[in-house]
Protein backbone atom coordinates (compact mmCIF):
# COMPACT_ATOMS: atom_id res chain seq x y z
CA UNK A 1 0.00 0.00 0.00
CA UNK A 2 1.41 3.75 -0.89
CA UNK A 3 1.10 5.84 1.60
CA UNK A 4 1.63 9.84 1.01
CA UNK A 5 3.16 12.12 3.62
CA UNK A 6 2.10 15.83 3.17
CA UNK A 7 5.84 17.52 3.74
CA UNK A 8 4.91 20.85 2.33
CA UNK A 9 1.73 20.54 3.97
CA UNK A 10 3.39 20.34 6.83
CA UNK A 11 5.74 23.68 6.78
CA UNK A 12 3.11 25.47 5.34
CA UNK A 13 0.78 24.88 8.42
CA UNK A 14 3.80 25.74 10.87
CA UNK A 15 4.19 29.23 9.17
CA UNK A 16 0.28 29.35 9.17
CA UNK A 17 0.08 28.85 12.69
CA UNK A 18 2.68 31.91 13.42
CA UNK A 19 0.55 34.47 11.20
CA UNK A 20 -2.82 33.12 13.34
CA UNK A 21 -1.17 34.43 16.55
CA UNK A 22 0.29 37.24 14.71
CA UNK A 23 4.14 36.19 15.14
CA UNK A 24 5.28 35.66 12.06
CA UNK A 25 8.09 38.00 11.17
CA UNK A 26 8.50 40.37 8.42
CA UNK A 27 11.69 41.80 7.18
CA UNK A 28 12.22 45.50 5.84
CA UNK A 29 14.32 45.83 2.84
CA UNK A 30 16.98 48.14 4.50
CA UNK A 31 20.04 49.71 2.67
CA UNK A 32 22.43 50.97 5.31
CA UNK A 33 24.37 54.32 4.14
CA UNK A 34 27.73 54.52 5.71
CA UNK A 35 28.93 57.90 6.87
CA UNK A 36 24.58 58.59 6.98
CA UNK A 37 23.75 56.32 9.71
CA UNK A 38 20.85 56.28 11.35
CA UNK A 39 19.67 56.84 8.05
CA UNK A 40 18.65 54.29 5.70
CA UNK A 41 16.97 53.04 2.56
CA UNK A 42 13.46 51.72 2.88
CA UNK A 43 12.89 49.24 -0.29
CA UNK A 44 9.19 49.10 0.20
CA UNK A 45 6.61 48.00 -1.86
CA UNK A 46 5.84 51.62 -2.74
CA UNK A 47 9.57 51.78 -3.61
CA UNK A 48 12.15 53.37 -1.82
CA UNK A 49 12.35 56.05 0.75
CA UNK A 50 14.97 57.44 3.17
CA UNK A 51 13.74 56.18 6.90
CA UNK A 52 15.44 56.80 10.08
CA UNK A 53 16.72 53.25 12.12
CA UNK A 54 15.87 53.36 15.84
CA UNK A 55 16.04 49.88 16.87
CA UNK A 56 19.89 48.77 15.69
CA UNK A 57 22.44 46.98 17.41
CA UNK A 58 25.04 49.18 16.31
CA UNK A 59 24.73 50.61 19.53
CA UNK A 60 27.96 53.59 18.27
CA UNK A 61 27.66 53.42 15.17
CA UNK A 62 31.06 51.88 14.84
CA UNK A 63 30.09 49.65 12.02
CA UNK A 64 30.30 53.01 10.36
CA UNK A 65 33.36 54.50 11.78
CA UNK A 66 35.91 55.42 9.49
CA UNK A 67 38.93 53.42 11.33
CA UNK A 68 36.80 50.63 11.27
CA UNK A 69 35.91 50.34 7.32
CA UNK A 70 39.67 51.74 6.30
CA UNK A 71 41.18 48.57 8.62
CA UNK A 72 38.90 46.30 6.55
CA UNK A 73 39.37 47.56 3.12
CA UNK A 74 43.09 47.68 3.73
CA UNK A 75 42.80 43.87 5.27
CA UNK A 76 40.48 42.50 2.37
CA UNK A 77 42.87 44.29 -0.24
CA UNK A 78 46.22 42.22 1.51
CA UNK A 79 45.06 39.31 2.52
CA UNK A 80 41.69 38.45 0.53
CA UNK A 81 37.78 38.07 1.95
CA UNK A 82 37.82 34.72 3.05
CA UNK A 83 39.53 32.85 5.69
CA UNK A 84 40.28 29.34 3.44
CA UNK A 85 39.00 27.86 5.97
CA UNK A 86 38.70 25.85 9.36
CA UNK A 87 41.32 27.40 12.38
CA UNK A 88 42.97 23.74 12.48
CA UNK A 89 43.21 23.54 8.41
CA UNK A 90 43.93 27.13 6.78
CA UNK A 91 41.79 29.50 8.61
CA UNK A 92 44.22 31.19 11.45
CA UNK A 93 45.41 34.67 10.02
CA UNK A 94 47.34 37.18 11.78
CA UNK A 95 44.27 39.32 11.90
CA UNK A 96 42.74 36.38 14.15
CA UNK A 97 45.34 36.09 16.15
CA UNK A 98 45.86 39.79 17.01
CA UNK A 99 42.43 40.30 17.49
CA UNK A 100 42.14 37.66 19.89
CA UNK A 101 45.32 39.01 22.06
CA UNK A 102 42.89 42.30 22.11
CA UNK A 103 40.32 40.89 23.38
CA UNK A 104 42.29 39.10 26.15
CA UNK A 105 43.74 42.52 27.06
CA UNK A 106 40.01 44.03 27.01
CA UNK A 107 39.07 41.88 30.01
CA UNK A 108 42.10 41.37 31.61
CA UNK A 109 42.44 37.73 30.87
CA UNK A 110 45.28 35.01 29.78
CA UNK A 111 43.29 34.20 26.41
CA UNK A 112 41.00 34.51 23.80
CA UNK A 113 39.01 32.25 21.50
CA UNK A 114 36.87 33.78 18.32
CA UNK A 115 33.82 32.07 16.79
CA UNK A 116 31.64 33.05 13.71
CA UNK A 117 28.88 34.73 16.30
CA UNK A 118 28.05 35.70 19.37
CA UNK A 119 25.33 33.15 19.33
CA UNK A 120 27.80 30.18 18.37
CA UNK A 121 30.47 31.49 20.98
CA UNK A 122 28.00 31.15 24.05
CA UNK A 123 26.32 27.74 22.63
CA UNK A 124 29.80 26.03 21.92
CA UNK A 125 31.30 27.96 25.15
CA UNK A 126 28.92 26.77 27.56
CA UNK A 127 28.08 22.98 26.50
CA UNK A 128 32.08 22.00 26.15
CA UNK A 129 33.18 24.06 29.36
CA UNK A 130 29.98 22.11 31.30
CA UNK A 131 30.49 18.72 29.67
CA UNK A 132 34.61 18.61 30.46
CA UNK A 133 33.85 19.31 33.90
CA UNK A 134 32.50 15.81 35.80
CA UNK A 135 29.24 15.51 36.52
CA UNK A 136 28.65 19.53 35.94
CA UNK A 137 25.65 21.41 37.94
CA UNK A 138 24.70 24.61 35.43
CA UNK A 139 22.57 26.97 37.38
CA UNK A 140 21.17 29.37 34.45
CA UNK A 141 19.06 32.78 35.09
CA UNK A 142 15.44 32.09 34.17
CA UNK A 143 15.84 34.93 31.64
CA UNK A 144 18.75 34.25 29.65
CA UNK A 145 19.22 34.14 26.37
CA UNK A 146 18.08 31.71 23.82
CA UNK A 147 21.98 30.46 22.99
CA UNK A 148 22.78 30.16 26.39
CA UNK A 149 19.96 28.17 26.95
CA UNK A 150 20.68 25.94 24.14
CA UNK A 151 24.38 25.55 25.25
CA UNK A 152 23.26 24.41 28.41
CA UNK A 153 21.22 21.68 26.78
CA UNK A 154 23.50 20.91 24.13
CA UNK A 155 25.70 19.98 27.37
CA UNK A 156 23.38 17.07 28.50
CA UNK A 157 24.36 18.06 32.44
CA UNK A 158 21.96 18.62 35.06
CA UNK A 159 20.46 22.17 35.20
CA UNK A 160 18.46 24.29 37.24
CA UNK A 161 17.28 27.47 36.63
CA UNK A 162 17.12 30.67 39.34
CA UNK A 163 14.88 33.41 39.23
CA UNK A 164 15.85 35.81 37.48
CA UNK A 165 18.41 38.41 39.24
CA UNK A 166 17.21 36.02 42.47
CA UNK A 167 20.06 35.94 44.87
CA UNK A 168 18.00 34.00 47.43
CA UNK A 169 17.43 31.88 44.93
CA UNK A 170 20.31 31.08 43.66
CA UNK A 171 22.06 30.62 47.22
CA UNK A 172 19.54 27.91 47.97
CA UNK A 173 20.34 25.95 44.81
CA UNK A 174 23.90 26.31 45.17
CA UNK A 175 23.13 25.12 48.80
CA UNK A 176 21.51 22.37 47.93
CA UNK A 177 24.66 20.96 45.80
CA UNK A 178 27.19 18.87 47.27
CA UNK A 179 30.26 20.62 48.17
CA UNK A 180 32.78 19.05 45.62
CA UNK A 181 30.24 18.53 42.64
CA UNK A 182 31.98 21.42 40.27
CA UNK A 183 28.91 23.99 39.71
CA UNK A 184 29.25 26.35 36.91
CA UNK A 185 26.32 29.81 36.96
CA UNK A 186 25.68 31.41 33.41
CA UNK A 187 23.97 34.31 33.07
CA UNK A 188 24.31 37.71 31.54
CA UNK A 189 25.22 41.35 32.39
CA UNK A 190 22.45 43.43 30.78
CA UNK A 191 19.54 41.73 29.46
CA UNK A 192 18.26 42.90 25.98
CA UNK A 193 14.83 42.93 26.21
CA UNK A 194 13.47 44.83 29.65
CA UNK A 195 17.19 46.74 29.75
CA UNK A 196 17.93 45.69 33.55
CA UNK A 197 21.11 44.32 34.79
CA UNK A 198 22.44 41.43 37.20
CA UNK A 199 23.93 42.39 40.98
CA UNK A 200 27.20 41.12 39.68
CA UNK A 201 29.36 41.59 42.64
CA UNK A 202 26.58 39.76 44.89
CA UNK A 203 26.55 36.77 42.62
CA UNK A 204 30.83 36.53 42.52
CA UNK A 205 30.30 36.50 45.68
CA UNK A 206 28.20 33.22 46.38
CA UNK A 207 30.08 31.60 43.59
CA UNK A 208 33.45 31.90 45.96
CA UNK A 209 30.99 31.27 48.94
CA UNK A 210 30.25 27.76 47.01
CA UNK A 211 32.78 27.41 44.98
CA UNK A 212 31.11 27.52 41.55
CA UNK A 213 32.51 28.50 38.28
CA UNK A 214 30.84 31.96 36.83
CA UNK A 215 30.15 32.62 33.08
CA UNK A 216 28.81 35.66 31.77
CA UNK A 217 27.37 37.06 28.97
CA UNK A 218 28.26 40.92 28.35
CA UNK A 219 26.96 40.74 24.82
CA UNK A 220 24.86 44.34 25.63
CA UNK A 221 27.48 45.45 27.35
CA UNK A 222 30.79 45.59 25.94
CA UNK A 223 31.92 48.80 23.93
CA UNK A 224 29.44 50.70 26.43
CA UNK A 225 30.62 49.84 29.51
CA UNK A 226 33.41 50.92 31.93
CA UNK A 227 36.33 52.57 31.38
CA UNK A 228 37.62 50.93 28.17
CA UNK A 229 34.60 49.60 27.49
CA UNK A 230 34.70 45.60 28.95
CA UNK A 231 31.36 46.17 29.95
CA UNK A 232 29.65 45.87 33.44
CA UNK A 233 32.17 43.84 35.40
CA UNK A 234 34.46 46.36 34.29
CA UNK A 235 32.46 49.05 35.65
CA UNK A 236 31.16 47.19 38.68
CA UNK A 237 34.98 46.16 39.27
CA UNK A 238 34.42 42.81 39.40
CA UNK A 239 35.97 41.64 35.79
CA UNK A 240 39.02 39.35 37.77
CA UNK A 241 36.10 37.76 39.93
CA UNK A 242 34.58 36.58 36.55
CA UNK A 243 35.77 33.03 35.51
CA UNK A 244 34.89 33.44 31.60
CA UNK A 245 33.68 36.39 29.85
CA UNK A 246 31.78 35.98 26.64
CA UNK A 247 30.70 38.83 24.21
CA UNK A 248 30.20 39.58 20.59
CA UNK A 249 31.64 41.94 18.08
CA UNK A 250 28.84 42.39 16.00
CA UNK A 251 26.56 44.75 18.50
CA UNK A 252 28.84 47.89 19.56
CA UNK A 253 31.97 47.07 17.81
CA UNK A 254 29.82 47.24 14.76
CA UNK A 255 31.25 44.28 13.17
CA UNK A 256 30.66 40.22 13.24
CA UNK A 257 31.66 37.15 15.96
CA UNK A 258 31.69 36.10 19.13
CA UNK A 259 33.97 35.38 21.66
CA UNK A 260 35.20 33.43 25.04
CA UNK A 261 37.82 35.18 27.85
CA UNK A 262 39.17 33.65 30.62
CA UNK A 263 42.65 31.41 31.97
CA UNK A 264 44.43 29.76 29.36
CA UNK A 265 43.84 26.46 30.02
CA UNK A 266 39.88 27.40 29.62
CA UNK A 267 40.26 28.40 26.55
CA UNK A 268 42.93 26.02 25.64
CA UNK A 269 40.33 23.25 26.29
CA UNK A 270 37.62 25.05 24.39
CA UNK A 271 39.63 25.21 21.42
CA UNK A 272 40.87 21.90 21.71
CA UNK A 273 37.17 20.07 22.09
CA UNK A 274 34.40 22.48 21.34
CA UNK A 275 33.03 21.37 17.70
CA UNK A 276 30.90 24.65 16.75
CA UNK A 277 34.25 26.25 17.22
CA UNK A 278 36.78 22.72 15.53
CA UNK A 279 34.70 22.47 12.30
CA UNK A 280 33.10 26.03 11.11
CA UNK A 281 35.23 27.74 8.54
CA UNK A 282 37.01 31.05 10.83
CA UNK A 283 36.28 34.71 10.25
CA UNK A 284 37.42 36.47 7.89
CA UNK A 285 40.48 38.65 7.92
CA UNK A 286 38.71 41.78 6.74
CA UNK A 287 36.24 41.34 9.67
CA UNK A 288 38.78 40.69 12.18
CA UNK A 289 40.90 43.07 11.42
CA UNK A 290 37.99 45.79 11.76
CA UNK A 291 36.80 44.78 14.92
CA UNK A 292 40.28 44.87 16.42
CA UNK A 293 39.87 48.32 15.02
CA UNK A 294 37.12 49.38 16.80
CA UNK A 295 37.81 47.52 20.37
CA UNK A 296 41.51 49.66 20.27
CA UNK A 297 39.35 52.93 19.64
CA UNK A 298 36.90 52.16 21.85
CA UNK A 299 39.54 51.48 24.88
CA UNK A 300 40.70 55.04 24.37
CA UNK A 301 38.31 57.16 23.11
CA UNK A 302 34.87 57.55 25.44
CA UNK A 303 33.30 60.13 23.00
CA UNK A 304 30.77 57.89 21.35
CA UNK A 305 29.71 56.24 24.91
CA UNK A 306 29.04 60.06 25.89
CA UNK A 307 27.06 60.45 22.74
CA UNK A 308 25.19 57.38 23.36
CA UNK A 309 24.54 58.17 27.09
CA UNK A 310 23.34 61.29 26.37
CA UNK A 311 20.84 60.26 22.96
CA UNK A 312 19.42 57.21 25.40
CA UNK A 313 18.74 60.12 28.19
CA UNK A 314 17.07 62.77 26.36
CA UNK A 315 14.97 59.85 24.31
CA UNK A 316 13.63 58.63 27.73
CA UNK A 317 12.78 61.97 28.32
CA UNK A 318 11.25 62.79 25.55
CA UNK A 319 9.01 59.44 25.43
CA UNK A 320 8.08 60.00 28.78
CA UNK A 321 6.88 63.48 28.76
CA UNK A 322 4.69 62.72 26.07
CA UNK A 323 3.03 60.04 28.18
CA UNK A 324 4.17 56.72 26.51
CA UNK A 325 4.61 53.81 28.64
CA UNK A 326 8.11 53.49 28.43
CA UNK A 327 9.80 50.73 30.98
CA UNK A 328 12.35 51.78 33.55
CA UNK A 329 15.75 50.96 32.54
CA UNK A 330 18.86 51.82 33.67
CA UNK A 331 20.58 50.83 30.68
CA UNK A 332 20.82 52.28 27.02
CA UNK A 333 17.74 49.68 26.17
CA UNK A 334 14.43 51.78 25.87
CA UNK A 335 11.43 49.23 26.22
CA UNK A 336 8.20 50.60 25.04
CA UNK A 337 5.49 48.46 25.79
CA UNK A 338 2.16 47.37 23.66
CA UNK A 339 1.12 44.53 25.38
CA UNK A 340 -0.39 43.15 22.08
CA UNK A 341 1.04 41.05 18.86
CA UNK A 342 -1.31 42.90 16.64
CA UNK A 343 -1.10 45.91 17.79
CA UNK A 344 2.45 45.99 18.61
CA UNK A 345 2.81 44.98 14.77
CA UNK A 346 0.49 47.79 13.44
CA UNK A 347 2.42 50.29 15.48
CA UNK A 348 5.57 49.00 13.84
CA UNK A 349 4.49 49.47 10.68
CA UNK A 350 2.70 52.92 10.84
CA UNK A 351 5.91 54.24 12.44
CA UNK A 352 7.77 52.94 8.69
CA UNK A 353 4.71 53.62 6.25
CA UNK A 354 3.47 56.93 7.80
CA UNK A 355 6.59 58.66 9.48
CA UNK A 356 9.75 57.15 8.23
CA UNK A 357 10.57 55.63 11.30
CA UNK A 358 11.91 51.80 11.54
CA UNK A 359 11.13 50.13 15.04
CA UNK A 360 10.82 46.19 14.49
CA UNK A 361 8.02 44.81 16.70
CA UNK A 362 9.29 42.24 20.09
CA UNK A 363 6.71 39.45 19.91
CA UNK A 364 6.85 35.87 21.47
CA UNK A 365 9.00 33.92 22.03
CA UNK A 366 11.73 36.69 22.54
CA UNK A 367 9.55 37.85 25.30
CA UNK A 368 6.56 36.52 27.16
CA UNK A 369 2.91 36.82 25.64
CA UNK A 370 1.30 39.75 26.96
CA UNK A 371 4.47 41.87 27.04
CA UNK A 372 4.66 42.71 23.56
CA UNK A 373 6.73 45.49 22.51
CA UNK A 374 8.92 48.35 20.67
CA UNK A 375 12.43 48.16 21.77
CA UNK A 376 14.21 51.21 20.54
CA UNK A 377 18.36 52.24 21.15
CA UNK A 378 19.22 55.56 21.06
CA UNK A 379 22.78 56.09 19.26
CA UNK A 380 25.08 59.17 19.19
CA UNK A 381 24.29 59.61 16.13
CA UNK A 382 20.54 60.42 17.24
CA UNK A 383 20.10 63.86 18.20
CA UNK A 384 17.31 65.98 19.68
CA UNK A 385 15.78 67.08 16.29
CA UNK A 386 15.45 63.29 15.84
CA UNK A 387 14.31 62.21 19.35
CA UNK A 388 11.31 64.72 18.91
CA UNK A 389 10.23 63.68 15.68
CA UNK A 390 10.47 59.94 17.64
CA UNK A 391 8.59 60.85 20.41
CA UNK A 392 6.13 62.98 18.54
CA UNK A 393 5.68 60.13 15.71
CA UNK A 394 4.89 57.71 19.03
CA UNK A 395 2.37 59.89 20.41
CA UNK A 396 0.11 59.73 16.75
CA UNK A 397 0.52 56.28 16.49
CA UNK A 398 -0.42 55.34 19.90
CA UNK A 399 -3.76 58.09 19.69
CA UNK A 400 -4.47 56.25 16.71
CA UNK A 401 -4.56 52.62 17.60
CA UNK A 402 -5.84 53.66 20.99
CA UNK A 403 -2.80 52.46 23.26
CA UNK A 404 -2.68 52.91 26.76
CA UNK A 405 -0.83 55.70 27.95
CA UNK A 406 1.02 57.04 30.90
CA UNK A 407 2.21 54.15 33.53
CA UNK A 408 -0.27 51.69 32.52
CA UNK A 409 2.37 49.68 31.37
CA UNK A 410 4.49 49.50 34.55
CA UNK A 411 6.22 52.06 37.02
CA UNK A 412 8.63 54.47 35.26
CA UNK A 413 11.08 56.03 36.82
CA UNK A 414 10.17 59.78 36.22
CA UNK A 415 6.23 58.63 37.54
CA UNK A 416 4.57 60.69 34.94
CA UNK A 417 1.18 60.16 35.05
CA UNK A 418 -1.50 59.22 32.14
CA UNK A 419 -2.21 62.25 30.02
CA UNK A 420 -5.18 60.60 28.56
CA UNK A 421 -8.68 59.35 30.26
CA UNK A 422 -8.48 56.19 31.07
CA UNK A 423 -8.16 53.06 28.26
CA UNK A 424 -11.19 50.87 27.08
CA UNK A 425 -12.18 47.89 28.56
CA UNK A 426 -10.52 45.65 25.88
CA UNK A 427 -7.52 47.24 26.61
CA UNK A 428 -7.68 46.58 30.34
CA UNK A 429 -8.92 43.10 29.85
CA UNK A 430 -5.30 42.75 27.93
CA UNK A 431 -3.38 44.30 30.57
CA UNK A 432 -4.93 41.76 33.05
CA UNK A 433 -4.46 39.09 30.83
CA UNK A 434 -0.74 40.36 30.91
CA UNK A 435 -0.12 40.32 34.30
CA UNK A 436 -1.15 37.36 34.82
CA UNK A 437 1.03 35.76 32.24
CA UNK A 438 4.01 38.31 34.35
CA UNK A 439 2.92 36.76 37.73
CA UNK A 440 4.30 33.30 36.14
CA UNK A 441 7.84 34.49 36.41
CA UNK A 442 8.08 33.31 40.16
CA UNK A 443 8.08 30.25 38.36
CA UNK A 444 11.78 29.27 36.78
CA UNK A 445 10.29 26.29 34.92
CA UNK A 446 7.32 28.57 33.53
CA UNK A 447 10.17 31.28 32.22
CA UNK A 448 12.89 28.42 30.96
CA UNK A 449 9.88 26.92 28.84
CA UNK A 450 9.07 30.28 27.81
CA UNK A 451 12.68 30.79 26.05
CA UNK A 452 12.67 27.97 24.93
């Protein structure tokens, strides 16, 4: 008897099922224009129109900066675009190698090891560092990103998961573990989505207390952070407490990778047994070469973290004075929150079609139903002409699709209050809904589901 599988069936009905609860995500056509950032090209089905990019990871513009594209032209023009391969076949250049002895200097550490993204760097990083220690305990923060949680599976040791930025939490867990069994805590500096950031110090100091390995994630942090820009356990002093440091070069330093710090023998053993890093053809020298470029400018020169500290204050201003429900941060994230897919969508895409403005919606999974959302990050290169055509853009959009206003989203830190009567019952019904669903995060399993 034949029997007939429906395989495109199949795929179609999995996309099908992400445009029924409105999560199915659309790209914009977007031409960057170096030297013109945070202008771009809109290639929109009306054609093409000059838009202004609020919601980039470029966080200084440094994938613009003229140091930065001169040091990959010149690269590319002596030595070629691609690597030729694997690090243990043909693919370790002396831009590799120089950029990783810059990294080690950034944090203050005996080594380096590059990977082809930040995402790959804290997969490979944390499964291989769990899985050569014996019988490994990996206590992750409920909120951590969707790499690190796949590392930590990809390790196949025994995990439990702390509430997030939970210190009582995680001191009973690490409690609970027997004193020898090696213990090794992942989670990250500033978390991406709501902007907040982990008591760093306080969790150093129960990994000594228990003698547990620490790994973090400074992905939103480095290039912004401290004095020459290591990030927050630069800042908070506590970078030599940290056992490995991973980041990216593709967020502030404008460019492309990943990347694990720490002792030598760490990443000695990475290199030696991690196979997302063994068999995956290196970077490329251009790309190396630019992001050493921008790490050594950033160590020296604070000018664009003073441009970017001052763009993400007067934003937050701005947004808040016109009533929008903007979440308190006290980082250069700017969470603005809809509470709806649909809606959160159709305010996306009346800020591009009606005022030239590009904010990509935050739907499930990347954060909890309910807590839908525009993320937006100021740059220096976003001044206050721009940040009032922002916040005044905002205000039409949310009149027109009826948002809530004011606080109704969550406490702010400058407690302005609602500038509007209060919303309709649908919306309220929503919000409820959406606490609710927010109530859940006492619940570690609830959240690590919810990543995943």
């Amino acid at each position: 008897m034949f029997y007939y599988f429906d395989y495109e069936g199949c795929f179609e009905s999995a996309v099908a099922t992400l445009k029924r609860e409105r999560r199915y995500r659309v790209f914009a056509d977007l031409e960057r224009k170096a030297g013109q950032f945070p202008y771009a090209l809109w290639n929109g089905p009306s054609g093409s129109r000059d838009v202004v990019v609020w919601c980039s990871n470029d966080y200084l513009c440094m994938g613009q900066h003229p140091k930065v594209i001169e040091a990959m032209c010149a690269a590319a023009h002596n030595m070629g675009a691609g690597a030729g391969g694997t690090r243990n076949i043909s693919g370790t250049n002396r831009a590799v190698v120089k950029l990783e002895a810059e990294l080690a200097d950034l944090h203050g550490k005996e080594a380096a090891l590059v990977f082809t993204s930040g995402y790959v760097s804290n997969h490979t990083g944390i499964a291989t560092i769990a899985r050569l220690l014996p019988d490994c305990l990996i206590l992750s923060d409920a909120n951590n990103h969707n790499s690190m949680i796949e590392g930590v599976r990809a390790s196949g040791c025994t995990r439990q998961i702390w509430r997030h930025n939970d210190l009582q939490h995680l001191e009973e867990l690490l409690s609970r573990a027997a004193p020898g069994r090696p213990k090794l805590i992942v989670f990250e500096s500033v978390y991406s989505m709501d902007g907040d950031i982990a008591p760093l110090e306080a969790i150093c100091d129960l990994a000594e207390r228990y003698s547990a390995m620490t790994y973090l994630d400074e992905v939103h942090a480095v290039g912004m952070y401290g004095p020459r820009g290591a990030g927050m356990a630069e800042r908070d002093g506590v970078m030599a407490r940290i056992d490995i440091m991973e980041g990216t070069l593709a967020k502030a330093y404008g460019t492309l990778g990943g990347y694990i710090a720490g002792t030598s023998a760490v990443v000695d053993a990475v290199r030696s047994h991690a196979p997302g890093f063994i068999f995956t053809t290196a970077l490329p020298p251009a790309v190396a070469a630019a992001a050493t470029a921008a790490i050594a400018h950033l160590k020296t020169s604070g000018m664009e973290r003073a441009g970017q500290r001052a763009a993400v204050a007067g934003t937050k201003a701005a947004l808040r004075k016109a009533g929008l429900p903007v979440m308190a941060t006290e980082t250069h994230i700017v969470p603005v929150m809809v509470g709806d897919p649909d809606l959160c969508k159709r305010a996306s895409d009346l800020l591009l079609e009606r005022h030239g403005i590009y904010i990509q919606p935050i739907n499930y999974p990347t954060v909890p139903r309910g807590t839908e959302r525009l993320r937006i990050t100021p740059t220096p290169a976003h001044d206050t002409r721009l940040i009032a055509q922002l916040a005044n853009a905002m205000l039409a959009v949310w009149q027109e699709l009826d948002l809530p206003l004011g606080n109704e989203a969550g406490p702010t830190s400058s407690g302005h209050k609602p500038s509007r009567p209060p919303a309709s019952p649908s919306h309220a019904v929503g919000r409820e809904v959406a606490r609710r669903k927010l109530s859940k995060q006492n619940d570690p399993q609830f959240l690590w589901r919810l990543a995943c």
